[in-house]
Protein backbone atom coordinates (compact mmCIF):
# COMPACT_ATOMS: atom_id res chain seq x y z
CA UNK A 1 -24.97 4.49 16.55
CA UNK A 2 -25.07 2.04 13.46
CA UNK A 3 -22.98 -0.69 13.03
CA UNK A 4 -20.07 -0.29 10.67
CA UNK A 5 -18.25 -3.58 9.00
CA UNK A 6 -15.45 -3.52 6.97
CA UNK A 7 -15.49 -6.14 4.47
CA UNK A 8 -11.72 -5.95 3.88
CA UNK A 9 -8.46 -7.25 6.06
CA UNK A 10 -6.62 -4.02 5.01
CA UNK A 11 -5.45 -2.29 7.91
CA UNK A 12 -4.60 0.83 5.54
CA UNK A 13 -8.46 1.18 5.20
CA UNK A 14 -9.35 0.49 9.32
CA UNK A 15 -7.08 3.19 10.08
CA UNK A 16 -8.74 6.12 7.33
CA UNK A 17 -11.69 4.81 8.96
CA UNK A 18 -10.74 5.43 12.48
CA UNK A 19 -9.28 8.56 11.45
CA UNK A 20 -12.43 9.73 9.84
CA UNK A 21 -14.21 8.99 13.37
CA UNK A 22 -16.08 5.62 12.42
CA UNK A 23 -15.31 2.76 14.59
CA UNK A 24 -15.45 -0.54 11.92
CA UNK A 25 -14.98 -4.12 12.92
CA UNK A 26 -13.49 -6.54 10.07
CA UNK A 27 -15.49 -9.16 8.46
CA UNK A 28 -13.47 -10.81 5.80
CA UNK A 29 -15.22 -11.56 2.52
CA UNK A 30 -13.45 -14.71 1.56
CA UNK A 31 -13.87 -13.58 -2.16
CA UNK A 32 -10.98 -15.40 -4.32
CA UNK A 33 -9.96 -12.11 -6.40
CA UNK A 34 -7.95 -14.32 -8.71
CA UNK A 35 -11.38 -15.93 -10.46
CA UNK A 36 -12.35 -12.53 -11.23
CA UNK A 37 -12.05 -11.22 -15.22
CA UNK A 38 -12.53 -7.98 -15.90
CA UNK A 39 -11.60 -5.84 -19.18
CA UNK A 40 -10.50 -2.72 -17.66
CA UNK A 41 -9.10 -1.85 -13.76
CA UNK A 42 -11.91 0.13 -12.94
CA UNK A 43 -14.30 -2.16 -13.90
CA UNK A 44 -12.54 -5.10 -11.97
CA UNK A 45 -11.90 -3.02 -8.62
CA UNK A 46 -15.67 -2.05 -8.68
CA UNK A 47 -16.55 -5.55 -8.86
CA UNK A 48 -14.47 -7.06 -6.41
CA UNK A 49 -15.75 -4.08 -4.32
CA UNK A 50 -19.29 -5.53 -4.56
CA UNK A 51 -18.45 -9.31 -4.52
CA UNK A 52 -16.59 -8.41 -0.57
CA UNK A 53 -19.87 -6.87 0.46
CA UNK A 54 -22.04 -8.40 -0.84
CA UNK A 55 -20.52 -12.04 0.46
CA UNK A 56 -20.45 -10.45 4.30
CA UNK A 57 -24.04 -8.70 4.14
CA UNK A 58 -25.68 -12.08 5.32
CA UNK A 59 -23.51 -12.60 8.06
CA UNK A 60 -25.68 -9.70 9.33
CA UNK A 61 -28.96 -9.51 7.68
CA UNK A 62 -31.81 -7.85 9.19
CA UNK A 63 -29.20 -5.94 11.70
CA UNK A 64 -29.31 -1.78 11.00
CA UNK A 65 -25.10 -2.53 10.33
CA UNK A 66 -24.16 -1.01 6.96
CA UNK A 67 -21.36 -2.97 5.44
CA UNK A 68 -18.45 -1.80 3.08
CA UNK A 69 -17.05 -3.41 0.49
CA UNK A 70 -13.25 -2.01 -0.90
CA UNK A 71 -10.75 -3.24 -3.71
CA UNK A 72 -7.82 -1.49 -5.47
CA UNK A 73 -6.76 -2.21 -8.81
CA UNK A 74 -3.40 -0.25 -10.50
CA UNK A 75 -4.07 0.79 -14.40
CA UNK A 76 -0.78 0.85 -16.08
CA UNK A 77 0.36 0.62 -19.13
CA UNK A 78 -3.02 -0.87 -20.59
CA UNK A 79 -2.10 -3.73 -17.97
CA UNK A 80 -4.19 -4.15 -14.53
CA UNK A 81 -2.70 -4.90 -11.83
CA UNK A 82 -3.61 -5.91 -8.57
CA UNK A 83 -1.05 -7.73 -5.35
CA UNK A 84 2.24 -9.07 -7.15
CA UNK A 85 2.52 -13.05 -7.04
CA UNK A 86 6.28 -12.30 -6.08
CA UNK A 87 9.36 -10.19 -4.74
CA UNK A 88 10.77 -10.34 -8.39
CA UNK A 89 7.15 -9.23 -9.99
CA UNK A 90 7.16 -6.70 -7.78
CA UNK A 91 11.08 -5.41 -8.41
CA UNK A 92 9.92 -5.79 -12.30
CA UNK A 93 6.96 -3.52 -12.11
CA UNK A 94 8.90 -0.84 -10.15
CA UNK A 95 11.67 -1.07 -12.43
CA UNK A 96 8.91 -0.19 -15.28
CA UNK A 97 6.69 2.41 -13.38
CA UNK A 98 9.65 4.37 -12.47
CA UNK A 99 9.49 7.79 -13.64
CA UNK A 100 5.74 6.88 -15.39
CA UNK A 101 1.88 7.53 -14.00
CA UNK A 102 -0.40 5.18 -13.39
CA UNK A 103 -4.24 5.24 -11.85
CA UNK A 104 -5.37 3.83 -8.98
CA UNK A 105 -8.71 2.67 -9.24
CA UNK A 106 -10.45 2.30 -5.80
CA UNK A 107 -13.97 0.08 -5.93
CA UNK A 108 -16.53 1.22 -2.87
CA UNK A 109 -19.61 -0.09 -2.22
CA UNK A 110 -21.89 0.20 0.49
CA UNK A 111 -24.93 -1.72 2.27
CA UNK A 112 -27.50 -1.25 4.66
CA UNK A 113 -28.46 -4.62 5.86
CA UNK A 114 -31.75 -3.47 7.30
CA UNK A 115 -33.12 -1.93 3.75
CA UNK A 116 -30.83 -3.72 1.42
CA UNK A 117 -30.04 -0.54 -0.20
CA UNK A 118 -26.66 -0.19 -1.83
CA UNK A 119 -24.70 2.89 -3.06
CA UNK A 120 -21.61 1.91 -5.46
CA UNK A 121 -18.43 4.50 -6.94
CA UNK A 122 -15.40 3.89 -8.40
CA UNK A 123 -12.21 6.63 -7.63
CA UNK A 124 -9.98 6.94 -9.68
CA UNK A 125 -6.61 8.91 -8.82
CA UNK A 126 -3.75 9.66 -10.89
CA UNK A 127 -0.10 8.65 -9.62
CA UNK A 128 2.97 9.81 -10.81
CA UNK A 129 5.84 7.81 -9.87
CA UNK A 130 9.29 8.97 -8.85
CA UNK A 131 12.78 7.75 -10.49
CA UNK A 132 13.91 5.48 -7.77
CA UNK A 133 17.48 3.29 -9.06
CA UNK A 134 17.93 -0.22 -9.12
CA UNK A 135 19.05 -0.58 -5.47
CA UNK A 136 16.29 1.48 -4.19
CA UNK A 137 14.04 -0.45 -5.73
CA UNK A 138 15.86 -4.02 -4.54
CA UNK A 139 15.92 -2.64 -1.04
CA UNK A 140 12.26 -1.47 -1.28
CA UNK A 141 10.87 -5.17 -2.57
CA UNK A 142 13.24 -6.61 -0.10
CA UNK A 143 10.83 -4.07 3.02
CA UNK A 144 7.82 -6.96 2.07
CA UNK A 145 5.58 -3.79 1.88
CA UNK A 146 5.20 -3.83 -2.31
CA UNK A 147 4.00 -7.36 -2.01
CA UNK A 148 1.25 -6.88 0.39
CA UNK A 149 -0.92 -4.29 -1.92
CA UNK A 150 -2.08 -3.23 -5.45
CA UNK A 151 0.46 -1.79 -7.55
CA UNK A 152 3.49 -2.81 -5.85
CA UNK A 153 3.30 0.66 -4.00
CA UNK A 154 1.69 2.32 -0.68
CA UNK A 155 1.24 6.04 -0.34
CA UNK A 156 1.38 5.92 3.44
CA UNK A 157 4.48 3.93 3.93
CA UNK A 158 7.79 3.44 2.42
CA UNK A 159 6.69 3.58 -0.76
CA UNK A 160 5.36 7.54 -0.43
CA UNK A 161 9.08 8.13 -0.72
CA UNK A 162 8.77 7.03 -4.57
CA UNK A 163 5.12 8.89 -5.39
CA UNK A 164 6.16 11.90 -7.02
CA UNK A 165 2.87 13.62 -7.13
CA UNK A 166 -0.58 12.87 -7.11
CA UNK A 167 -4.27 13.99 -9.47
CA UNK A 168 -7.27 13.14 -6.79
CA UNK A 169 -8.26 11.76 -3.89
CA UNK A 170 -5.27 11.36 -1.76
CA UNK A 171 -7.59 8.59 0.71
CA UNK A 172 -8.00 6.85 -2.39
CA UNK A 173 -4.46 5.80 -2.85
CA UNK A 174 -4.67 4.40 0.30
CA UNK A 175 -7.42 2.34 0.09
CA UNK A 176 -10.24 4.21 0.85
CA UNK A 177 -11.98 7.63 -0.57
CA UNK A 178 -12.96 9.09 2.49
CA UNK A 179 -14.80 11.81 0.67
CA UNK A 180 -16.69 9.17 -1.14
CA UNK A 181 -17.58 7.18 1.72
CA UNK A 182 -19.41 10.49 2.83
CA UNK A 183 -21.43 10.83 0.03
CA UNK A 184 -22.15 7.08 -0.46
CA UNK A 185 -23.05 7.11 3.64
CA UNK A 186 -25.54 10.08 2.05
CA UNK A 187 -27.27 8.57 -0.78
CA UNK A 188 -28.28 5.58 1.88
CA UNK A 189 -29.53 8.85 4.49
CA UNK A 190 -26.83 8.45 6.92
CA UNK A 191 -24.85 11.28 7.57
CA UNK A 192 -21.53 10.70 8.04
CA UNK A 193 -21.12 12.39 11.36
CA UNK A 194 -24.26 10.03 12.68
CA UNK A 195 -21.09 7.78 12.70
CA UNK A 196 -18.48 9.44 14.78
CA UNK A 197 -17.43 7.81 17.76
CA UNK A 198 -17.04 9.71 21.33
């Protein structure tokens, strides 16, 4: 069985991962995300995608491990936004998604150390945010949860209590298009269940 790194600290993704079979160990990239301009979300969260993998694929040159590369990114508004700097930039952007949508933009890319191949999507996923009041909100921010990820919102915690609906990819909201990763795995000729652990 191949080697599988995550190039990515997110526990969210690890655990879609392990759910989806594959066993990954975590290499962090080291990228600084904050240098990074980009005009549009999609754009930036497919770039920081490749920038993660792309910085961990030496590590293991010439190995047969096949490295992936993740980033979300939050459209809303016409504004992109990633982690909040704060509790009180998070409690703002709540206060303004509230009852709104926004897309999630999820950045993938994939690379076979041994060939150097690389297969690269962007998922994008519609989110529809619930109407929660001023002290939910507060009480939310005050969880730490908002401030760890893009958006200011999980899925797949606390935060699922204020996602009204969803358009797409459920995996992708979390972090990681698990269909995707199949078809990526594909285009490099691995199938995905080459990957699945005992």
């Amino acid at each position: 069985m191949r080697t599988f790194i995550l190039a990515s600290a997110s526990p969210a993704r690890r655990k879609l991962l392990a759910q989806a079979g594959i066993a990954a160990t975590t290499v962090v990239s080291g990228v600084d995300e904050s240098v990074v301009q980009a005009g549009d979300a999609g754009t930036l969260a497919g770039t920081l995608a490749g920038m993660k993998a792309r910085a961990v694929l030496p590590s293991v040159a010439g190995t047969d491990a096949l490295v992936l590369g993740c980033d979300s990114v939050l459209g809303f508004d016409g504004e992109i936004l990633g982690k909040p700097e704060s509790a009180a930039a998070a409690a703002a952007r709540w206060r303004a998604m509230r009852g709104r949508s926004g897309v999630l933009y999820t950045g993938h890319c994939l690379l076979d150390a041994a060939t150097g191949a690389a297969a690269e999507e962007v998922v994008a996923t519609t989110v529809h945010f619930a109407d929660p009041d001023d002290d939910e909100i507060a009480a939310y921010v005050a969880t730490g949860e908002p401030l760890e990820v893009a958006g200011s919102f999980t899925i797949d915690g606390r935060g699922g209590a204020f996602v009204a609906g969803i358009e797409g990819d459920h995996t992708n909201v979390v972090g990681l298009s698990v269909p995707t990763l199949r078809l990526l795995l594909a285009r490099l000729g691995v199938p995905i269940v080459s990957l699945w652990g005992a």
